[in-house]
Protein backbone atom coordinates (compact mmCIF):
# COMPACT_ATOMS: atom_id res chain seq x y z
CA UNK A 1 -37.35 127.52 -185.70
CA UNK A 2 -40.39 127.70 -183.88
CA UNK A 3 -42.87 130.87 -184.00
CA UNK A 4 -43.07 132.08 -180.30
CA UNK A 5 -46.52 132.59 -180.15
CA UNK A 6 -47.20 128.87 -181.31
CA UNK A 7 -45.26 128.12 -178.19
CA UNK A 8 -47.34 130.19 -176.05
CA UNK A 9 -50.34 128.25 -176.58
CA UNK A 10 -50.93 126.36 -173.58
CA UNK A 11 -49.26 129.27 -171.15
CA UNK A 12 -51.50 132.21 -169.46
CA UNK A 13 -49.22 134.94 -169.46
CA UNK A 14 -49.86 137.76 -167.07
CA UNK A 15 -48.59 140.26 -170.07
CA UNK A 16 -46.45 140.11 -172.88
CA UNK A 17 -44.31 143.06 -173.88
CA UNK A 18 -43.00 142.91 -177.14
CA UNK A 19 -43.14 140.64 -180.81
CA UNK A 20 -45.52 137.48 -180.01
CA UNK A 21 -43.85 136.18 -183.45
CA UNK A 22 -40.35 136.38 -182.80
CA UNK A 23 -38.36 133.12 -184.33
CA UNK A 24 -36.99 130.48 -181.42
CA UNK A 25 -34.72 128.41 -182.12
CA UNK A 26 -34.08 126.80 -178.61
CA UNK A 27 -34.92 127.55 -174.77
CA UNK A 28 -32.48 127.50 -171.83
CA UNK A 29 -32.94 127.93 -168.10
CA UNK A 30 -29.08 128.76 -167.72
CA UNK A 31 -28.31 132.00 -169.12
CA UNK A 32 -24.05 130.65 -169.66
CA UNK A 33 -25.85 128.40 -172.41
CA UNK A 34 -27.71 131.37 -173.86
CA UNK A 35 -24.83 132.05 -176.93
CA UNK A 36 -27.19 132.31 -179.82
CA UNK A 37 -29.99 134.96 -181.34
CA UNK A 38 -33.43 133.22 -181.21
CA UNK A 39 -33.22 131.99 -177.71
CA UNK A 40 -36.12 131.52 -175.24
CA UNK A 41 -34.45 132.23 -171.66
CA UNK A 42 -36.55 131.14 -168.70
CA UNK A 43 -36.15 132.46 -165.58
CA UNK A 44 -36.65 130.56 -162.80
CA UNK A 45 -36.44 131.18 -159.43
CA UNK A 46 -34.07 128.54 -158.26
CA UNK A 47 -33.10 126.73 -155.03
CA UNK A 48 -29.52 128.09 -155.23
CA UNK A 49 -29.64 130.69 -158.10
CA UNK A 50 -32.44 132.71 -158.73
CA UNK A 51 -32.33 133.15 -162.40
CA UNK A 52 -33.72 136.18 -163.28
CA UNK A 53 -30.42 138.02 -162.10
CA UNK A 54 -29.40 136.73 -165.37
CA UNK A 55 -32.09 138.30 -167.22
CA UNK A 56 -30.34 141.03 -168.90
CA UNK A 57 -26.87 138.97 -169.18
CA UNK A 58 -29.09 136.57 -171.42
CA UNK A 59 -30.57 139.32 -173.28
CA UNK A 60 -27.20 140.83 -174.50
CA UNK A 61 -25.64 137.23 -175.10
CA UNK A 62 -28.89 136.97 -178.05
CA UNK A 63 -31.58 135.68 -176.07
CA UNK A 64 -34.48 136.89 -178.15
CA UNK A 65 -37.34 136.20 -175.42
CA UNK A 66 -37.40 136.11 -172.07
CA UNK A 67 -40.00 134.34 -169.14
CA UNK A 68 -39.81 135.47 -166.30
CA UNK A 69 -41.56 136.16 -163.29
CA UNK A 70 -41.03 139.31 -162.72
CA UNK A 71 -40.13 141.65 -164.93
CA UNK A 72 -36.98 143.74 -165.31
CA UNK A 73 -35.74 146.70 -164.68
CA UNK A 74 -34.50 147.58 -168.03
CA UNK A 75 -37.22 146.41 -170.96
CA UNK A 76 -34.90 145.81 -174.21
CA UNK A 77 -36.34 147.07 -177.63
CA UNK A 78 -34.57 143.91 -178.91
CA UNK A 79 -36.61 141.56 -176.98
CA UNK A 80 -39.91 140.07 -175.66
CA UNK A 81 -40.69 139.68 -172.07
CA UNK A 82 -43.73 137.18 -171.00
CA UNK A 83 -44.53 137.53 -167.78
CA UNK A 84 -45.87 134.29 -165.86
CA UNK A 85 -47.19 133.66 -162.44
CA UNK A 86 -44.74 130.55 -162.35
CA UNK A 87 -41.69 130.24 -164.85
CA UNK A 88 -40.67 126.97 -164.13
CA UNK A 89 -44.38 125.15 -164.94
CA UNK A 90 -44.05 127.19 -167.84
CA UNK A 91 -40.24 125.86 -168.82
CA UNK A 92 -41.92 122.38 -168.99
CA UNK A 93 -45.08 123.27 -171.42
CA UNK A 94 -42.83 125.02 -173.31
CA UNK A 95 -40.52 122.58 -173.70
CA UNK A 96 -43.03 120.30 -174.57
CA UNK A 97 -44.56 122.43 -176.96
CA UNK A 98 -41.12 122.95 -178.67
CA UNK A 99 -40.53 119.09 -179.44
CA UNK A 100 -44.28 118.88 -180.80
CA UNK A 101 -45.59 117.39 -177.54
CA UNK A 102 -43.74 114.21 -177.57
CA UNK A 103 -45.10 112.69 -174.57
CA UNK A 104 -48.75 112.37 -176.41
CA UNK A 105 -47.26 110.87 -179.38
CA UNK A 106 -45.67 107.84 -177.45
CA UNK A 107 -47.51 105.44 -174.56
CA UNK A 108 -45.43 106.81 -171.99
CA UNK A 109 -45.91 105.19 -168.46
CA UNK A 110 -44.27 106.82 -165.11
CA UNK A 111 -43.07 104.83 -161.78
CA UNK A 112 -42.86 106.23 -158.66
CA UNK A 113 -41.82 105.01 -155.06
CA UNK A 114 -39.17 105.30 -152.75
CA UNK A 115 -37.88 101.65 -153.95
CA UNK A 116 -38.13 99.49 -157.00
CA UNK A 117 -38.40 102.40 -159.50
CA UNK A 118 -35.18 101.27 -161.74
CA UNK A 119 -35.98 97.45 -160.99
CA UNK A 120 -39.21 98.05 -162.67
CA UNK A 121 -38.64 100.50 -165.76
CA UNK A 122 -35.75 98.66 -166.51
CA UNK A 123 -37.29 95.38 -166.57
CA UNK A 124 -40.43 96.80 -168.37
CA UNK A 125 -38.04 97.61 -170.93
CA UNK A 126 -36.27 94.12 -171.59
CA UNK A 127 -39.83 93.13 -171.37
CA UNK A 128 -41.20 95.15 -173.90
CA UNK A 129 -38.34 95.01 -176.84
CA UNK A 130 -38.05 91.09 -175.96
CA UNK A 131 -42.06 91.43 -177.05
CA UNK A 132 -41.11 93.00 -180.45
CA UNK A 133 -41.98 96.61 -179.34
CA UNK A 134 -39.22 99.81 -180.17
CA UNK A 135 -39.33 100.88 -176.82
CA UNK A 136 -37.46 103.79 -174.06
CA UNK A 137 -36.29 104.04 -171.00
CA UNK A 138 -35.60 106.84 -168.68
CA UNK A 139 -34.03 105.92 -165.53
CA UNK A 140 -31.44 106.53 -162.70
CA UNK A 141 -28.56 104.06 -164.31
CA UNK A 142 -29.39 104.90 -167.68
CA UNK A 143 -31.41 106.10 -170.49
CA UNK A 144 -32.34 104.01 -173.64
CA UNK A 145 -33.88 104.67 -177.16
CA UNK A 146 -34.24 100.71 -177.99
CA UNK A 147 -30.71 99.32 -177.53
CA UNK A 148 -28.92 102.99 -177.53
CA UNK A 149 -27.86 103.91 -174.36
CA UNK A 150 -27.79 107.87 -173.40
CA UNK A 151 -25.83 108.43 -170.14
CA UNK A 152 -28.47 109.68 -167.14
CA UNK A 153 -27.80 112.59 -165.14
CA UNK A 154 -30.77 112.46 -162.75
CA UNK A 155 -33.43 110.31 -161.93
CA UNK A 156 -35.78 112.60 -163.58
CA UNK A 157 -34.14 114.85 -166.24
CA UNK A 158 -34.72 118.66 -166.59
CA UNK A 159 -37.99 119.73 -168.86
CA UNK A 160 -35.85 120.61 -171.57
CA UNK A 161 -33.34 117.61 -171.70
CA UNK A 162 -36.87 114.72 -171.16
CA UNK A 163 -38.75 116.82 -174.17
CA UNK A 164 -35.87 116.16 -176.50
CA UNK A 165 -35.11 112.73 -175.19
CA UNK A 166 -38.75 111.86 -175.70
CA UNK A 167 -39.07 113.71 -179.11
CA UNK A 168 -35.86 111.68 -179.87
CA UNK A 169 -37.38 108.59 -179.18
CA UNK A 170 -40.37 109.37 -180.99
CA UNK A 171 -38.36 109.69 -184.27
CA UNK A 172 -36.50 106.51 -183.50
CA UNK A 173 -39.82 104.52 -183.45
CA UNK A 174 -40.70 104.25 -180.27
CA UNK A 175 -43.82 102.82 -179.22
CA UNK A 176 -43.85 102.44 -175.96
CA UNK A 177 -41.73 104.36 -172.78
CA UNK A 178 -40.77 103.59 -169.40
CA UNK A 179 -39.67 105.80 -166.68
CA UNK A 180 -38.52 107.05 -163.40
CA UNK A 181 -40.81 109.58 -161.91
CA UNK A 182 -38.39 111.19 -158.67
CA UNK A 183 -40.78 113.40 -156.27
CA UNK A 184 -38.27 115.89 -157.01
CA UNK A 185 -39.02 116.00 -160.08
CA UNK A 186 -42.29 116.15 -159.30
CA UNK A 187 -41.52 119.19 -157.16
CA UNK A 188 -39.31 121.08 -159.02
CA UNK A 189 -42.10 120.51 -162.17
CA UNK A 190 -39.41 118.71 -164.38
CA UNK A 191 -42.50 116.94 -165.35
CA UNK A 192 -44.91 119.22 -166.47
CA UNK A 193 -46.71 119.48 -169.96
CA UNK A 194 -46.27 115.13 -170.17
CA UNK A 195 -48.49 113.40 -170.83
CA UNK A 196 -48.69 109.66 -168.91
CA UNK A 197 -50.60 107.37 -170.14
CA UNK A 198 -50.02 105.45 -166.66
CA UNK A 199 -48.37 105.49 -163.57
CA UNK A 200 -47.17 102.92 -160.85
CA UNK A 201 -46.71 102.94 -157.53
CA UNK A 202 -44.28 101.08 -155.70
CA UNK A 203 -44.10 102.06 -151.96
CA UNK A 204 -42.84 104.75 -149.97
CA UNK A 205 -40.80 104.48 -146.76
CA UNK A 206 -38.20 106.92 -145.06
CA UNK A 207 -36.17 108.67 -147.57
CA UNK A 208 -35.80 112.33 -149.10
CA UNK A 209 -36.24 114.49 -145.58
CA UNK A 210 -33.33 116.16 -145.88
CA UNK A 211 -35.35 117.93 -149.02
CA UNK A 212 -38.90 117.12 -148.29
CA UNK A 213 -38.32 118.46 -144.78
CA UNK A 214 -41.54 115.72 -143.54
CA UNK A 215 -43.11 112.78 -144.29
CA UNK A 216 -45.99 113.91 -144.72
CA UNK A 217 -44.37 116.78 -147.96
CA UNK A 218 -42.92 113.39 -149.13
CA UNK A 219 -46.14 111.55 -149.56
CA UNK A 220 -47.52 114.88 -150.87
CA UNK A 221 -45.17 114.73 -153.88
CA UNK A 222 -45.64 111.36 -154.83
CA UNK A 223 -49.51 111.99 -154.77
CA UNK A 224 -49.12 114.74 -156.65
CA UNK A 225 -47.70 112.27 -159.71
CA UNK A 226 -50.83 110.55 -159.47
CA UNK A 227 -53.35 113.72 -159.70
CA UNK A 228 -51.84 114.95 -162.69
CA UNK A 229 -52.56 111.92 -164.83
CA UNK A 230 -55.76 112.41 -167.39
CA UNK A 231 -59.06 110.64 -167.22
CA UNK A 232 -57.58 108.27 -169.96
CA UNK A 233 -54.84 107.16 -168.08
CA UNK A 234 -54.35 104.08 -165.72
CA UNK A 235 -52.72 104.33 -162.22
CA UNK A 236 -51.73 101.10 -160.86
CA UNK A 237 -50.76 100.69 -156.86
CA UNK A 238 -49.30 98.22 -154.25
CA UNK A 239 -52.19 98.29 -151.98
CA UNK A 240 -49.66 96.13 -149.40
CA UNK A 241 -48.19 99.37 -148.69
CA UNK A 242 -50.11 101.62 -145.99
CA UNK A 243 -50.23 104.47 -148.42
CA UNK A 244 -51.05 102.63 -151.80
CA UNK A 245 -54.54 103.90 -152.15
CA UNK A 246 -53.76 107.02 -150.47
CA UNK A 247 -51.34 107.95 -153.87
CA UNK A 248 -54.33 107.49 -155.81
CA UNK A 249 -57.48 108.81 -153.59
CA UNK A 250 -57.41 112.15 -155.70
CA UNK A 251 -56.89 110.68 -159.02
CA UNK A 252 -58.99 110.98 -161.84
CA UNK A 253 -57.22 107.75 -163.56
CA UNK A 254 -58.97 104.13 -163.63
CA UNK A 255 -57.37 103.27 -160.98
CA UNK A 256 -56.43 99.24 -160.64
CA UNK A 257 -54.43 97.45 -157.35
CA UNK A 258 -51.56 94.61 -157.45
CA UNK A 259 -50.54 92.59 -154.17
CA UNK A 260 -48.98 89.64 -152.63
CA UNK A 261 -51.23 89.43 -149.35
CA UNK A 262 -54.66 90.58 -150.47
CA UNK A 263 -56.94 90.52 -152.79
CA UNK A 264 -56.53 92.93 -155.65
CA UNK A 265 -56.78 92.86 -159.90
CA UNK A 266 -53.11 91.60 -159.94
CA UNK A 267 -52.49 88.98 -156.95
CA UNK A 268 -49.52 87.46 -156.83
CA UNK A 269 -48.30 84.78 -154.47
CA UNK A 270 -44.74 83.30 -153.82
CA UNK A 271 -44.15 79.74 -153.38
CA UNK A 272 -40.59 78.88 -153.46
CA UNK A 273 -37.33 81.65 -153.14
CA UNK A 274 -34.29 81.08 -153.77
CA UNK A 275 -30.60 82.74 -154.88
CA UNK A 276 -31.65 80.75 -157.86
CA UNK A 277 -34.79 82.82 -158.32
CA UNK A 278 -38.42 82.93 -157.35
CA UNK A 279 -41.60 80.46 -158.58
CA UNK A 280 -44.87 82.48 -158.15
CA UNK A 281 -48.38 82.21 -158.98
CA UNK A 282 -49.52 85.64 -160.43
CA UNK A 283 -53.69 85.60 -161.11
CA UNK A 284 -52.90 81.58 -160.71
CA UNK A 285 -50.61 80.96 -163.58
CA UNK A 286 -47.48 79.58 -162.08
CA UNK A 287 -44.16 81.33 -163.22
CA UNK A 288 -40.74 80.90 -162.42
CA UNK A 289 -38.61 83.95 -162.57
CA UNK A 290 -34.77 84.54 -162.28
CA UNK A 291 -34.68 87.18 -159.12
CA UNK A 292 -34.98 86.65 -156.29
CA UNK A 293 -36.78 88.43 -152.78
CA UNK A 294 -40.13 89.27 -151.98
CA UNK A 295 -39.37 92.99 -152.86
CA UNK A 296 -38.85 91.66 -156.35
CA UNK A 297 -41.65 89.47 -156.32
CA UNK A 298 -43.36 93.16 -156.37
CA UNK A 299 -41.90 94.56 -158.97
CA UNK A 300 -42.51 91.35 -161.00
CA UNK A 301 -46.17 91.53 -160.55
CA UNK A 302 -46.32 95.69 -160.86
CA UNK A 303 -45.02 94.62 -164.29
CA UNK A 304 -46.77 91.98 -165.06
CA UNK A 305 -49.91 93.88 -164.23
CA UNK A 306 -48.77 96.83 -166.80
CA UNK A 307 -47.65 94.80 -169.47
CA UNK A 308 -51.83 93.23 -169.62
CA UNK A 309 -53.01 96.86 -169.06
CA UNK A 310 -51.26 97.57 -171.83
CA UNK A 311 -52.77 95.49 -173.98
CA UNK A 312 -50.03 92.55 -174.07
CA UNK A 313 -50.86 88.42 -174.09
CA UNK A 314 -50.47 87.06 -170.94
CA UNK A 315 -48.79 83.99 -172.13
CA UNK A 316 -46.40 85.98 -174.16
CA UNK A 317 -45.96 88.31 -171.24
CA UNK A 318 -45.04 84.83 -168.68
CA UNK A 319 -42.76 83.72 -171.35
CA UNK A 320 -40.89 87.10 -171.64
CA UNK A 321 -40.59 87.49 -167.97
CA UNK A 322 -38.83 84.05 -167.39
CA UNK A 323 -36.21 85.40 -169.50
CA UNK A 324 -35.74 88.67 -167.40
CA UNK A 325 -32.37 89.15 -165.17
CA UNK A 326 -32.45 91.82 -162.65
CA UNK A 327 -30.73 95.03 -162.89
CA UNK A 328 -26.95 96.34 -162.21
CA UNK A 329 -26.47 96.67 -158.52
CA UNK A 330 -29.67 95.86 -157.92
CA UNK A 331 -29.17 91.80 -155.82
CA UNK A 332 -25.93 91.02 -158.15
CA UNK A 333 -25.03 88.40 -156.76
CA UNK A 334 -21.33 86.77 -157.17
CA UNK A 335 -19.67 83.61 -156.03
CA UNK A 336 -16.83 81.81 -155.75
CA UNK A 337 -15.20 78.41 -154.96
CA UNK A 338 -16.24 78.25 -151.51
CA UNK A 339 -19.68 78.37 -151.90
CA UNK A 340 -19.51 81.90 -150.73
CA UNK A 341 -22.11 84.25 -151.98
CA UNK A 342 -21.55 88.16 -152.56
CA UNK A 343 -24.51 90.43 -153.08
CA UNK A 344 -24.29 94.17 -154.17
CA UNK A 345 -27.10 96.07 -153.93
CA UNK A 346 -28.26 99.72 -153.90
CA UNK A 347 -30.27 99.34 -151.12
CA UNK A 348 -29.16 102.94 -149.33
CA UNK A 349 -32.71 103.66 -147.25
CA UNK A 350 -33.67 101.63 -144.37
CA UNK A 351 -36.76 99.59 -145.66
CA UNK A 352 -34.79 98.55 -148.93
CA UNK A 353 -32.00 97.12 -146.35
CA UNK A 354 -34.52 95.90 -144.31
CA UNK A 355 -36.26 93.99 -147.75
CA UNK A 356 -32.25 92.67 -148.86
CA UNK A 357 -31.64 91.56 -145.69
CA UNK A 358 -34.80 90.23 -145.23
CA UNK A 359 -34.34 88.09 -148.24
CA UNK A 360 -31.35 86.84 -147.58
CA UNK A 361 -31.81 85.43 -144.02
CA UNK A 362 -35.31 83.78 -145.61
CA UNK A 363 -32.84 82.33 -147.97
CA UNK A 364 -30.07 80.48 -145.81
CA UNK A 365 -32.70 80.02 -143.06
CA UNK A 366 -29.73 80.30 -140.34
CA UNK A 367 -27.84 78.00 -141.79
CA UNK A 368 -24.86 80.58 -142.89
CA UNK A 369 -22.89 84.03 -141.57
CA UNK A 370 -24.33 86.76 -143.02
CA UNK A 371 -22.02 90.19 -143.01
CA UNK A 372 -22.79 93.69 -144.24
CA UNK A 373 -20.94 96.16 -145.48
CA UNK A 374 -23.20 99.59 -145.66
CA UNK A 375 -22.64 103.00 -145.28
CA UNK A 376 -24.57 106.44 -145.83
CA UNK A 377 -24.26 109.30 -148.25
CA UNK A 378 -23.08 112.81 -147.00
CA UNK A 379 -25.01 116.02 -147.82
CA UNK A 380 -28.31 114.14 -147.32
CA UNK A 381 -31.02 112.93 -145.06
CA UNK A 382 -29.05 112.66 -142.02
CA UNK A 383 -32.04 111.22 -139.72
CA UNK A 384 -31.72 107.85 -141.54
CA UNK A 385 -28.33 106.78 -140.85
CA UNK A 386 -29.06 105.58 -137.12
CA UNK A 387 -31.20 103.47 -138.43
CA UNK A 388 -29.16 102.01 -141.52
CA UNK A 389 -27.08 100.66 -139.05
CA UNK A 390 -29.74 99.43 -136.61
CA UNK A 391 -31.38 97.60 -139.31
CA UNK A 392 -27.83 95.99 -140.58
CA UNK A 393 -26.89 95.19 -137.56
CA UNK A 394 -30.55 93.29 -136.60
CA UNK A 395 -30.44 91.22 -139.73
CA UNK A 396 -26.89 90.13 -139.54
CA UNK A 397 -23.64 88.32 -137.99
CA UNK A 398 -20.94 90.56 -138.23
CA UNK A 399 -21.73 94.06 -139.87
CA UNK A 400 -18.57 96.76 -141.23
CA UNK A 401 -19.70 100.31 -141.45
CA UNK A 402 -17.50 102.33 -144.22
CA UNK A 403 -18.30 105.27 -146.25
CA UNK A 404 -20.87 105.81 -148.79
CA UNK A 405 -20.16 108.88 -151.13
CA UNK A 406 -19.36 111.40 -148.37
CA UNK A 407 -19.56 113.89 -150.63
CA UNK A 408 -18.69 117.67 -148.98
CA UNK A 409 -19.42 115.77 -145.53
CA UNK A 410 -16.89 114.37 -143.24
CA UNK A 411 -16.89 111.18 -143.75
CA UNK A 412 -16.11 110.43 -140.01
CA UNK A 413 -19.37 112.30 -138.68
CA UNK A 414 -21.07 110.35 -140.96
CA UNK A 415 -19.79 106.98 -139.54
CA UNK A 416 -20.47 109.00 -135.87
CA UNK A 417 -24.02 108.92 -137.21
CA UNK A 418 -24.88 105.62 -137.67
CA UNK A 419 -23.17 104.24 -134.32
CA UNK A 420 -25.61 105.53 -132.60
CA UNK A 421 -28.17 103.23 -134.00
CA UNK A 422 -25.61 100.46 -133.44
CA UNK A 423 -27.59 98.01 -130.38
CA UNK A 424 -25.64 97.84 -127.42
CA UNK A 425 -25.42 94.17 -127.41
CA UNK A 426 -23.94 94.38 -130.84
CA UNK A 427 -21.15 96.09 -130.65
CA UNK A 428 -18.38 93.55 -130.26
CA UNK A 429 -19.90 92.55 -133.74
CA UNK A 430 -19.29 95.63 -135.49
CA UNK A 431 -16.38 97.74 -136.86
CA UNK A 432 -15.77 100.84 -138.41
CA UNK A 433 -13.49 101.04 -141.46
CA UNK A 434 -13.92 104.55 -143.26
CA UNK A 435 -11.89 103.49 -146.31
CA UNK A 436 -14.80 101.36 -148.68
CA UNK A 437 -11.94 99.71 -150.85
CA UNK A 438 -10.24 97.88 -146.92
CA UNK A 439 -13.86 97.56 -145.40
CA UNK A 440 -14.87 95.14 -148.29
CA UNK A 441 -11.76 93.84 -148.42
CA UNK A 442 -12.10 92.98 -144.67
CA UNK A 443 -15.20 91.53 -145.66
CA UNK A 444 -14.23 88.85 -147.99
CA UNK A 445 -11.22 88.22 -145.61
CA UNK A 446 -13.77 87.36 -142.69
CA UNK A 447 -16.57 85.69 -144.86
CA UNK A 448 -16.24 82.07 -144.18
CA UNK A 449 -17.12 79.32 -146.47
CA UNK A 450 -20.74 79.16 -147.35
CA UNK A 451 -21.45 82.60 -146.09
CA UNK A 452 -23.18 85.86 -147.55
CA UNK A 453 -21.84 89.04 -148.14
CA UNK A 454 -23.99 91.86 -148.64
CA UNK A 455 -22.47 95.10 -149.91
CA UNK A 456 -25.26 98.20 -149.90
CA UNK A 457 -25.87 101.49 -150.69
CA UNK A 458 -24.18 101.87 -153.79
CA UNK A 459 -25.35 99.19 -156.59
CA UNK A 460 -24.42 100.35 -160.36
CA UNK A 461 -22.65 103.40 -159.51
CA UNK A 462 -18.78 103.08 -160.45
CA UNK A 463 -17.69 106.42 -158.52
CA UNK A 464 -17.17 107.34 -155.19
CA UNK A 465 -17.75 110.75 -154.49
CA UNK A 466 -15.22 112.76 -151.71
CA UNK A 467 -15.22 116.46 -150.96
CA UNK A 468 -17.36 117.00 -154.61
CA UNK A 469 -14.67 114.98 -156.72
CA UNK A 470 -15.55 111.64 -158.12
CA UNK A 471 -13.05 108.74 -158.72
CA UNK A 472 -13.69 105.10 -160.28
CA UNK A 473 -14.96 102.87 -157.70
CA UNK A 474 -16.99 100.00 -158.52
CA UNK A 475 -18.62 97.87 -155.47
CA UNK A 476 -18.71 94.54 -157.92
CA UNK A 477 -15.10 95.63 -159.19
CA UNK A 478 -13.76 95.33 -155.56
CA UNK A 479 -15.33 91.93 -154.84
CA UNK A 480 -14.23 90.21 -157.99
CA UNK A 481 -10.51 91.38 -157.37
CA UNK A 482 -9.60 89.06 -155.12
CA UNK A 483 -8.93 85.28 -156.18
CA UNK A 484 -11.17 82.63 -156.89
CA UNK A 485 -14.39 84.77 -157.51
CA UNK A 486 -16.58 84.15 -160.40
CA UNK A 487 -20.28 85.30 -161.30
């Protein structure tokens, strides 16, 4: 039980109506989970539900407070009303408040980007519990307290649900965690009341629209990560990328740079690349490291370059991160008898097929067929899929357009999409197979011996998602079924 007034403390209601005093015993934001007395309900004005229609519903299911923008109609005797100028900032402080302010009681460090954010917490993690150190993770494929794995949701999870995963971590021993910083989250304040004690930034490229409505609101909202870190806090950026100081020209964090092409406090510099894995210098300490890519090479050195502002040994740190293996979905690469190599990869935005691709031709240097399988999700950014298939189809030899998860979207306008980006010239070198299970299959049928597949868009997940029903599908699953494939 927590005393509501305690919880109040870093909120500036507009009024308050009622017992400051009254007893809470847990806060919702979804008045069907309100089914005790002593509940905080928060009313926020949602995208698709507006929550303080629910108000009084919440109030005569036992909610013993309520937050709320506006007040209602009908003030209950039984209950307090604080009114806020914005209930869904408030849902995070007083989450965080609830928990004991978690976040400041762990060295908690955020990445943001439109590419490399799982790559990079989840190899910050390996890093830092090879190193010795109980440590979380927060990310898209899954959350961790040390070796526990908690099933993710989102890439960012709801104020409530990260408070209590923090807090939880907290009591496990956590010293240090890493994690996933969505600009929807950023947004939709699922971050607010943490407390970073750094932040990365990756690189941001064409992705989100179809929420951010322009480029220029997506920037925004990863910026916005940046200028909500404290004085005390470190931001570190890929100054490669035409907006990496822009994330952090408004910060008040000691801001530090990493890069592969420029000078910068963390330069990096590859010298050999291979499916094998990559040998680069980083600050001119030569390292060999098991992934492979340029794009990697970046997340290698973002990490490298927390893991020393951190406080870690840098020959410690080297050692650790020739040990590291890359991430589920993220460049898996399989292969079989025929000298035949399969990637899957969750490349599902332009640039990040752009970066696979990229790697792969730098790889084989001509000398084999590269195919793609790729496709595009429904119910998203439609503006992008043009140029999916552009990109495929300029970086390969044969390229197979399928579905994606579709979700409530026919899958066939989908595919109608992305033809249009197909090049003229190309055509004879692509087909359309809606069904993802035959267009892989038809893959591997027409890979010949030495060449590289490359399945995108859907990495780690094992779903497919049709007409808002999900069934097991696993891109790595399909590959290995047929004969003669081994990792």
């Amino acid at each position: 039980m927590k005393n509501l007034k305690t919880l109040l403390t870093n909120l500036t209601p507009l009024q308050i109506i009622g017992n400051e005093n009254t007893l809470i015993s847990n806060i919702q934001f979804d008045s069907r989970k309100v089914r005790e007395k002593n509940t905080l309900f928060v009313a926020q004005k949602g995208t698709q539900v507006d929550g303080h229609l629910f108000i009084e519903k919440a109030v005569a299911q036992g909610a013993a407070a309520v937050v709320c923008e506006i007040l209602p109609k009908t003030i209950s005797e039984n209950c307090t009303y604080i009114q806020v100028t914005d209930a869904t900032k408030a849902l995070g402080n007083l989450s965080a408040a609830f928990y004991d302010f978690p976040s400041q009681k762990i060295t908690l460090v955020g990445v943001t980007g439109t590419n490399g954010k799982t790559t990079t917490v989840t190899l910050l993690h390996r890093l830092f519990m090879d190193l010795g150190y109980p440590t979380g993770l927060i990310s898209t494929i899954v959350n961790k307290i040390n070796d526990k794995e908690i099933p993710a949701t989102h890439t960012t999870p709801d104020a409530i649900a990260l408070n209590q995963l923090l807090n939880d971590m907290v009591i496990a021993g956590c010293e240090f965690c890493f994690m996933e910083v969505s600009s929807h989250a950023v947004v939709q304040q699922r971050i607010a009341g943490v407390h970073f004690a750094g932040g990365i930034f990756s690189n941001i490229t064409h992705d989100h629209l179809d929420f951010h409505q322009t480029f220029a609101n997506y920037i925004k909202a990863k910026q916005h990560f940046f200028e909500m870190l404290p004085k005390n806090a470190f931001a570190l950026t890929n100054v490669d990328d035409k907006n990496g100081k822009v994330m952090v020209q408004s910060t008040q964090a000691k801001v530090y740079t990493y890069s592969l092409r420029t000078g910068a406090d963390f330069k990096g510099k590859i010298t050999d690349n291979s499916f094998e894995g990559l040998t680069c210098e980083f600050n001119g300490t030569e390292v060999f490291l098991k992934l492979c890519g340029k794009f990697n090479a970046y997340n290698l050195l973002a990490i490298y370059g927390i893991a020393l502002l951190l406080g870690m040994k840098e020959d410690e740190v080297f050692l650790a991160m020739s040990r590291l293996e890359g991430a589920s979905g993220r460049f898996q690469i399989l292969r079989d008898n025929r000298n035949r190599t399969f990637i899957v990869d969750y490349a599902h935005t332009p640039d990040a097929l752009k970066n696979v691709l990229s790697t792969i031709k730098e790889i084989v240097q001509n000398s084999a067929d590269v195919i793609t399988v790729v496709g595009c999700g429904g119910d998203r950014d439609a503006l992008k899929r043009p140029i999916m298939a552009e990109t495929a189809c300029t970086l390969s030899n044969k390229v197979i357009l399928t579905s994606d998860n579709p979700r409530t979207e026919d899958p066939h306008k989908i595919l109608a999409d992305m033809e249009i980006g197909v090049p003229v010239a190309f055509k004879q070198h692509v087909i359309t197979i809606e069904n993802r299970r035959e267009a892989i299959k038809t893959a591997c049928h027409l890979l010949p011996d030495n060449g590289v597949l490359l399945v995108a868009g859907k990495g780690h997940e094992t779903y497919q998602e049709i007409n808002g029903v999900r069934t097991h599908f696993d891109d790595a699953e399909e590959i290995l079924g047929f004969k003669d494939l081994k990792i």
